[in-house]
Protein backbone atom coordinates (compact mmCIF):
# COMPACT_ATOMS: atom_id res chain seq x y z
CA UNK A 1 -216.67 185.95 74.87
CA UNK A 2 -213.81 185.74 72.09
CA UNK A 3 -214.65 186.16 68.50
CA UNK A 4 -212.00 184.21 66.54
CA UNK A 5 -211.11 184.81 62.56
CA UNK A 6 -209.33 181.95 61.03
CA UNK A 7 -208.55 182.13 57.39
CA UNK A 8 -206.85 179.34 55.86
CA UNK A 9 -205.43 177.19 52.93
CA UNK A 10 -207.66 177.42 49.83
CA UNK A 11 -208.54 173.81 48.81
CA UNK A 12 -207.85 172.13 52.07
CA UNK A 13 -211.39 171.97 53.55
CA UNK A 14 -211.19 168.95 54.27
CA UNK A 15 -207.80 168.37 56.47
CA UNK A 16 -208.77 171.87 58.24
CA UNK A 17 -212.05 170.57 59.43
CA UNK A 18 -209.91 167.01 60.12
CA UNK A 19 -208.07 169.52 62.60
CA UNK A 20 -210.47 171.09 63.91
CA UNK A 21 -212.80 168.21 65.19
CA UNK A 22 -209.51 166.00 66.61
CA UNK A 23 -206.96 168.49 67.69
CA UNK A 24 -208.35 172.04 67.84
CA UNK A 25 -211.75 172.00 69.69
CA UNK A 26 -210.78 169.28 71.98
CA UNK A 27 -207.60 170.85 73.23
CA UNK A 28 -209.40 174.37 73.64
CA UNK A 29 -212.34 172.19 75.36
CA UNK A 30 -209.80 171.13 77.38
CA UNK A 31 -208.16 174.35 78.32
CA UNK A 32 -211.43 175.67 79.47
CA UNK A 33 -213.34 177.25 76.34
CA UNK A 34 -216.60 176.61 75.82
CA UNK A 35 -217.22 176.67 71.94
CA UNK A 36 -220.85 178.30 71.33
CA UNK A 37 -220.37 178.04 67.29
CA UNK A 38 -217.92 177.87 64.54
CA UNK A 39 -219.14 178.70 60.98
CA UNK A 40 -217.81 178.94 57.57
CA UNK A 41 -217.70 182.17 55.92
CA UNK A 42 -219.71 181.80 52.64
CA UNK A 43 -219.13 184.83 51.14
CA UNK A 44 -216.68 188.25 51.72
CA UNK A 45 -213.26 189.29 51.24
CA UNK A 46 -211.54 187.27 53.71
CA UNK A 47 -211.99 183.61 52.32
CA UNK A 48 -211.76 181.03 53.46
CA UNK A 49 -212.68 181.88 56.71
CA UNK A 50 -213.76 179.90 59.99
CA UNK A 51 -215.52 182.15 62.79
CA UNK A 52 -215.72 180.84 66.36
CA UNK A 53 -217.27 182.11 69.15
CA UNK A 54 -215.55 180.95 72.66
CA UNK A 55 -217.10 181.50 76.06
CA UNK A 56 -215.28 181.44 78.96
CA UNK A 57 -215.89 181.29 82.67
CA UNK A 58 -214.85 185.19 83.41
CA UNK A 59 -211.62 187.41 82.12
CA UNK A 60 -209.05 185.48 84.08
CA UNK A 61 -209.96 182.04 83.32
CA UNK A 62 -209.59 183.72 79.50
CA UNK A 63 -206.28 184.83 80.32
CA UNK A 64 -204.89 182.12 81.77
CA UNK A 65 -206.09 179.16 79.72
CA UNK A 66 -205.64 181.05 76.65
CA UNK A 67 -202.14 181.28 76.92
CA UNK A 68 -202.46 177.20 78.31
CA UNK A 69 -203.94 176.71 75.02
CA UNK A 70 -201.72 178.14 72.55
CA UNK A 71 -198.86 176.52 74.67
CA UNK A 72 -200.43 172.91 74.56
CA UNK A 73 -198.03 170.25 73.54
CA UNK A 74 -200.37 168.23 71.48
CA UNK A 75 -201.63 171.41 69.48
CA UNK A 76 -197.85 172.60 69.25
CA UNK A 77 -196.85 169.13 67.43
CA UNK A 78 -200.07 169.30 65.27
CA UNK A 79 -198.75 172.81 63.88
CA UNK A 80 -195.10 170.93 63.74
CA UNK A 81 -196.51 168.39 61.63
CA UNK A 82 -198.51 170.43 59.25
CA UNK A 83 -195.73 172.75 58.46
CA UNK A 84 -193.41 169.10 57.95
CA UNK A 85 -196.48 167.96 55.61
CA UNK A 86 -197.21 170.85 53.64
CA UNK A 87 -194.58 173.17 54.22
CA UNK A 88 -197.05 175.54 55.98
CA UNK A 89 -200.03 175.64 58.53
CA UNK A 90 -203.54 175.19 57.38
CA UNK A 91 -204.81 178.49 59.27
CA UNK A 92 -202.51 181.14 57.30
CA UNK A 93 -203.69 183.90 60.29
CA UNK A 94 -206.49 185.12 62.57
CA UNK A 95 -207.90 187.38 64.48
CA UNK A 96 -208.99 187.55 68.21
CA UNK A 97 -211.60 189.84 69.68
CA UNK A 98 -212.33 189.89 72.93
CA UNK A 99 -216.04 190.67 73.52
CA UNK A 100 -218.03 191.88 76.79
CA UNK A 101 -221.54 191.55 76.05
CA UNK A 102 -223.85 194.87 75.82
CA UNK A 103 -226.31 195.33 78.71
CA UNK A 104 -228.78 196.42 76.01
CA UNK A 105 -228.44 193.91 74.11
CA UNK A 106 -227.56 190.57 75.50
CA UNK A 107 -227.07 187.40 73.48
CA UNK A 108 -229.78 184.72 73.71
CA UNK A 109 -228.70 180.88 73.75
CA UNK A 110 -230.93 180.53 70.14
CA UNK A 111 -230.41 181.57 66.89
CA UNK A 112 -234.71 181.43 66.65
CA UNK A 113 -235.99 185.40 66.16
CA UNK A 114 -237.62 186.00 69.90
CA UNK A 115 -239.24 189.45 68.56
């Protein structure tokens, strides 16, 4: 699993979820990611914020598509165009993590409290 921090333009909600739903998700679809959840951070020091969670298919498949995916033309031109827009990207950084799930603790498909 990959963890993903986005923070990005204040006041451009809008264009970054524009992004997200017709250039973002579908090109990291395509490159093999499966996207479990992305969520807004409502509240903390590192606003705004998107979170995503990625699966992938095992550690290779992460390494090799992942590099696919930042590398994608159509992605690539999106950032191009952005930066010709506004003079800038809408995601100002991020972070990646990397997670391996915890044999004592593994995630269940639901956010519903199973006890």
């Amino acid at each position: 699993h990959q963890l993903i921090n986005q923070r990005h333009l204040v006041g451009r909600n809008p264009e970054v979820i524009e992004f997200l739903k017709n250039v973002w998700i579908p090109r990291l679809k395509a490159a093999g990611g499966h996207i479990i959840g992305i969520c807004d951070t409502v509240s903390g020091p590192m606003m705004p914020n998107i979170v995503s969670l990625i699966a992938w298919p095992d550690a290779e498949s992460y390494w090799n598509n992942w590099r696919a995916f930042n590398e994608d033309p159509e992605l690539i031109a999106a950032f191009r165009d952005q930066r010709k827009r506004i003079g800038t990207t809408l995601f100002t950084s991020s972070d990646s993590f990397l997670m391996e799930p915890a044999s004592y603790a593994l995630p269940c498909a639901s956010l519903l409290d199973r006890g």
